[in-house]
Protein backbone atom coordinates (compact mmCIF):
# COMPACT_ATOMS: atom_id res chain seq x y z
CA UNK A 1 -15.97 -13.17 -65.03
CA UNK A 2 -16.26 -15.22 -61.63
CA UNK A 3 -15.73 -13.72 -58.58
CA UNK A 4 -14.09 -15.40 -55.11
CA UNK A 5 -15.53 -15.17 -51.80
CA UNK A 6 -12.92 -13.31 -49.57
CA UNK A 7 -11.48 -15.61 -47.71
CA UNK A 8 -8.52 -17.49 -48.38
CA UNK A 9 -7.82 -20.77 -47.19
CA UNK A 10 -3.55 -20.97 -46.54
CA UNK A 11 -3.33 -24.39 -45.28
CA UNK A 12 -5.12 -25.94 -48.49
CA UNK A 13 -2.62 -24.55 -50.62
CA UNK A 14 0.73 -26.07 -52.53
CA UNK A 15 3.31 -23.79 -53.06
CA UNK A 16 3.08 -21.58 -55.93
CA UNK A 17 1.03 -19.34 -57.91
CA UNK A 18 -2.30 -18.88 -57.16
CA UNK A 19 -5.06 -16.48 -58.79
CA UNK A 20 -8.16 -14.60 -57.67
CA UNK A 21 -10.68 -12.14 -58.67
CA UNK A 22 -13.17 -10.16 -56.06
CA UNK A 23 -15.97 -7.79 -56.56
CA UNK A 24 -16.19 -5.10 -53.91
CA UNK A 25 -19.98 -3.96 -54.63
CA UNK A 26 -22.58 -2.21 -53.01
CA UNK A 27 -23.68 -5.00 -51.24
CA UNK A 28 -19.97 -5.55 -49.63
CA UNK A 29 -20.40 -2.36 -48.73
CA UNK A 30 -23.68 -2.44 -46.89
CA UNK A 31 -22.44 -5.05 -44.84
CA UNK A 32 -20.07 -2.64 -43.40
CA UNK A 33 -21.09 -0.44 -40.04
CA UNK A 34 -19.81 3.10 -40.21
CA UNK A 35 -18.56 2.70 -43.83
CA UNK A 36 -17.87 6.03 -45.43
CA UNK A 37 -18.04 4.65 -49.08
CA UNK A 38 -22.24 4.54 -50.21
CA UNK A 39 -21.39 2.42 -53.03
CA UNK A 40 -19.54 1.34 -55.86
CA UNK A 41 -18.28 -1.13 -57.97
CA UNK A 42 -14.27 -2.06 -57.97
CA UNK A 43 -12.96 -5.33 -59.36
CA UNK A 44 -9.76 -6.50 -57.31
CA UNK A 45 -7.30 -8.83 -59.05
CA UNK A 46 -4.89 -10.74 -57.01
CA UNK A 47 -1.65 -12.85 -57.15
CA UNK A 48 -1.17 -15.19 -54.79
CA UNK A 49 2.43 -16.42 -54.08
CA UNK A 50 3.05 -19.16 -51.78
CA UNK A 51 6.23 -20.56 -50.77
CA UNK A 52 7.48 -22.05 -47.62
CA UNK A 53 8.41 -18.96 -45.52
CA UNK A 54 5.69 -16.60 -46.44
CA UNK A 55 2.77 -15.88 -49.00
CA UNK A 56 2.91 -12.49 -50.81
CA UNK A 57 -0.56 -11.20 -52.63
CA UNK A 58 -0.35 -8.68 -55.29
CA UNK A 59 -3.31 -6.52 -55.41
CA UNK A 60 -4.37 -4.50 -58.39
CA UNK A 61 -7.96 -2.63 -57.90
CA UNK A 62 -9.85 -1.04 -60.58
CA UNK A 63 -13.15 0.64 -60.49
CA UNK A 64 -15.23 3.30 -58.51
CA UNK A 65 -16.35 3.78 -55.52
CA UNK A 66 -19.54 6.63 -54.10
CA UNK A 67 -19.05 8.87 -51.24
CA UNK A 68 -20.03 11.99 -49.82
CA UNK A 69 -19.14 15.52 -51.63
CA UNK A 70 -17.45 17.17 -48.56
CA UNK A 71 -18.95 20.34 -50.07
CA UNK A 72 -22.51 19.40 -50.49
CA UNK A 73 -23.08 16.16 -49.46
CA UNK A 74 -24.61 14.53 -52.41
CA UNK A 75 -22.52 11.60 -53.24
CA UNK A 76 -19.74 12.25 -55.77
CA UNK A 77 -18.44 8.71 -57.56
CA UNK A 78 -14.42 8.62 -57.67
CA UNK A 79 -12.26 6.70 -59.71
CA UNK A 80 -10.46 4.16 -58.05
CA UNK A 81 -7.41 2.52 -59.71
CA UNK A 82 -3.87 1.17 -58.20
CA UNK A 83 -1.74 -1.76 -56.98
CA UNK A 84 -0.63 -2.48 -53.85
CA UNK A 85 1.52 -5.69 -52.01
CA UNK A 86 0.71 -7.64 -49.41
CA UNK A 87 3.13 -10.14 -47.43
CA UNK A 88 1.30 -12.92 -45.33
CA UNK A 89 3.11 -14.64 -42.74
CA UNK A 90 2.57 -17.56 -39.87
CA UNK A 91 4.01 -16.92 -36.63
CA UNK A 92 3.47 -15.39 -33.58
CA UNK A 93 5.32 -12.17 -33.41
CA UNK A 94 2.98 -9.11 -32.83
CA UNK A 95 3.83 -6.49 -35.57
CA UNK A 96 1.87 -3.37 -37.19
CA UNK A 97 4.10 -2.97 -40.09
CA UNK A 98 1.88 -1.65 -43.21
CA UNK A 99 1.89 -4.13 -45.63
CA UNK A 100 2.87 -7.12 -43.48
CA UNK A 101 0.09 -9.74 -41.93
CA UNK A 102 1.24 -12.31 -39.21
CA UNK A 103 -1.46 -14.72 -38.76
CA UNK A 104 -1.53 -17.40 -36.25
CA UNK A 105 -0.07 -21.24 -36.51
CA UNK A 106 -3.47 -22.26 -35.93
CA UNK A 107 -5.27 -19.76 -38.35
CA UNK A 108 -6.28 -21.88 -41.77
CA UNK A 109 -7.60 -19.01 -43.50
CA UNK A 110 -7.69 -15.42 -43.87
CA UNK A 111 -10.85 -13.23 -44.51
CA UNK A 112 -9.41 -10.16 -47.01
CA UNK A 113 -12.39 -8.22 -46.70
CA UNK A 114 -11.64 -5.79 -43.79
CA UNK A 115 -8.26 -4.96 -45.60
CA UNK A 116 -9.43 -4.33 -49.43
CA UNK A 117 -12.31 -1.64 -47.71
CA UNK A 118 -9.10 -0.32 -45.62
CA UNK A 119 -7.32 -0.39 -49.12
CA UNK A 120 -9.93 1.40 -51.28
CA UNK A 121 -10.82 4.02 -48.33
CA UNK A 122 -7.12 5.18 -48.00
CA UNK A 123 -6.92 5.03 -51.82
CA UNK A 124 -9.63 8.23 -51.55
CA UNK A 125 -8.36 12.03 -52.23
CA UNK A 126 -8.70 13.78 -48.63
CA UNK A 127 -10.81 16.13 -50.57
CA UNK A 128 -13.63 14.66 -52.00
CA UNK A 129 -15.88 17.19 -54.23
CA UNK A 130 -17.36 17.09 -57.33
CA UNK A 131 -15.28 18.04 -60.22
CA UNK A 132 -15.69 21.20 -62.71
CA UNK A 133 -16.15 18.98 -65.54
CA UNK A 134 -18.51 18.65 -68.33
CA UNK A 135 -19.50 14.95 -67.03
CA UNK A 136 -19.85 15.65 -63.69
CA UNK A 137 -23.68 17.18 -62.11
CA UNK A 138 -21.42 19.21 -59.90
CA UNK A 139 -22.84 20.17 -56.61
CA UNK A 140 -26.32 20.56 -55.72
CA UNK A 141 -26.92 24.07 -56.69
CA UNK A 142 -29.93 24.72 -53.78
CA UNK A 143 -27.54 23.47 -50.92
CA UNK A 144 -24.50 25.61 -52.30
CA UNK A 145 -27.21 28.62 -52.75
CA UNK A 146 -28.34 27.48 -48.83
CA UNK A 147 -24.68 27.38 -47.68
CA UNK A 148 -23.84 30.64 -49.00
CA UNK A 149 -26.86 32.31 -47.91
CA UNK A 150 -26.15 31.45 -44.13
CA UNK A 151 -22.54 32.93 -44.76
CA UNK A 152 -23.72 36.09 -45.87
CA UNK A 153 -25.80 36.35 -42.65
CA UNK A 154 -22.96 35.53 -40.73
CA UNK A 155 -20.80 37.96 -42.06
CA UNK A 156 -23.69 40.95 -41.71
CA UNK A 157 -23.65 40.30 -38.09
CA UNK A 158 -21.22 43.04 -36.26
CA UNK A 159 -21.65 41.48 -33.05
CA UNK A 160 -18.11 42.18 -32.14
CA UNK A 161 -17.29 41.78 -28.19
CA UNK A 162 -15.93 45.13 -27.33
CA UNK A 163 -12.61 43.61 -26.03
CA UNK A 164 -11.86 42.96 -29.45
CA UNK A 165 -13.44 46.07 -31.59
CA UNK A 166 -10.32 47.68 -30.36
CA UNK A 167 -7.96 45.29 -32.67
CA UNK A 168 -9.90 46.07 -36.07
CA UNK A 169 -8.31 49.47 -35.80
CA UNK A 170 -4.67 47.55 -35.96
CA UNK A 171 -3.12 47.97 -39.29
């Protein structure tokens, strides 16, 4: 399969419909500053639909993506698979809606990279941990054994300001 670079030239284009194919990679994703995702592989199809008004893209992303195991650290690979709509439009009015893009009259071409990252990272569980199944490693055992070794300290520790010691009595 060929993939497309990420930008999308508007002004080029007839009306009608158009098709593309990315590849959102591990090197896409070392380009990034700050990006939360390590890694991964997710294919994005899209739909292009141009007609004289506006341009709507249909999205469809398949694949999986690495991140961080919010309980150990070690990176955990996710599934990533849905669809989502996008509606393009020239003109100059300044609005935030989700799902709408006003570009400029003098923009030519729009780069879709920033928004299939923003795509794929909001796609993400708000947990992310590695599962109990079969497949998965799991969590690294000596960090989890680390981790619940400094919780046991903690909870030895009776260091409790005498304000306070007065309120475990409360039942």
């Amino acid at each position: 399969m060929e993939f497309d670079k990420f930008v999308i030239g508007f002004e080029a284009l007839e009306l009608g419909e158009y098709n593309y194919n990315f590849l959102v990679d591990n090197a896409f994703f070392n380009e990034l500053e700050y990006a939360e995702i390590q890694g991964g592989e997710v294919i994005v199809g899209a739909v292009l639909k141009k007609s004289e008004r506006l341009s709507q893209i249909e999205l469809n992303f398949e694949g999986k993506v690495a991140v961080p195991c919010d309980r150990c650290g070690e990176d955990v690979t996710l599934p990533v698979s849905f669809s989502e709509s996008l509606i393009v439009k020239v003109g100059t009015e300044d609005n935030e809606d989700d799902g709408l893009l006003i570009l400029g009259e003098n923009d030519i071409e729009f780069d879709i990279r920033h928004y299939l990252y923003e795509s794929i990272s909001l796609s993400l569980p708000i947990r992310r941990i590695h599962s109990e199944d079969e497949d998965d490693e799991g969590c690294d055992e000596a960090i989890l054994s680390m981790l619940n070794q400094d919780n046991k300290n903690d909870n030895d520790k009776d260091d409790i300001d005498p304000r306070w010691a007065a309120l475990k009595n409360l039942k």
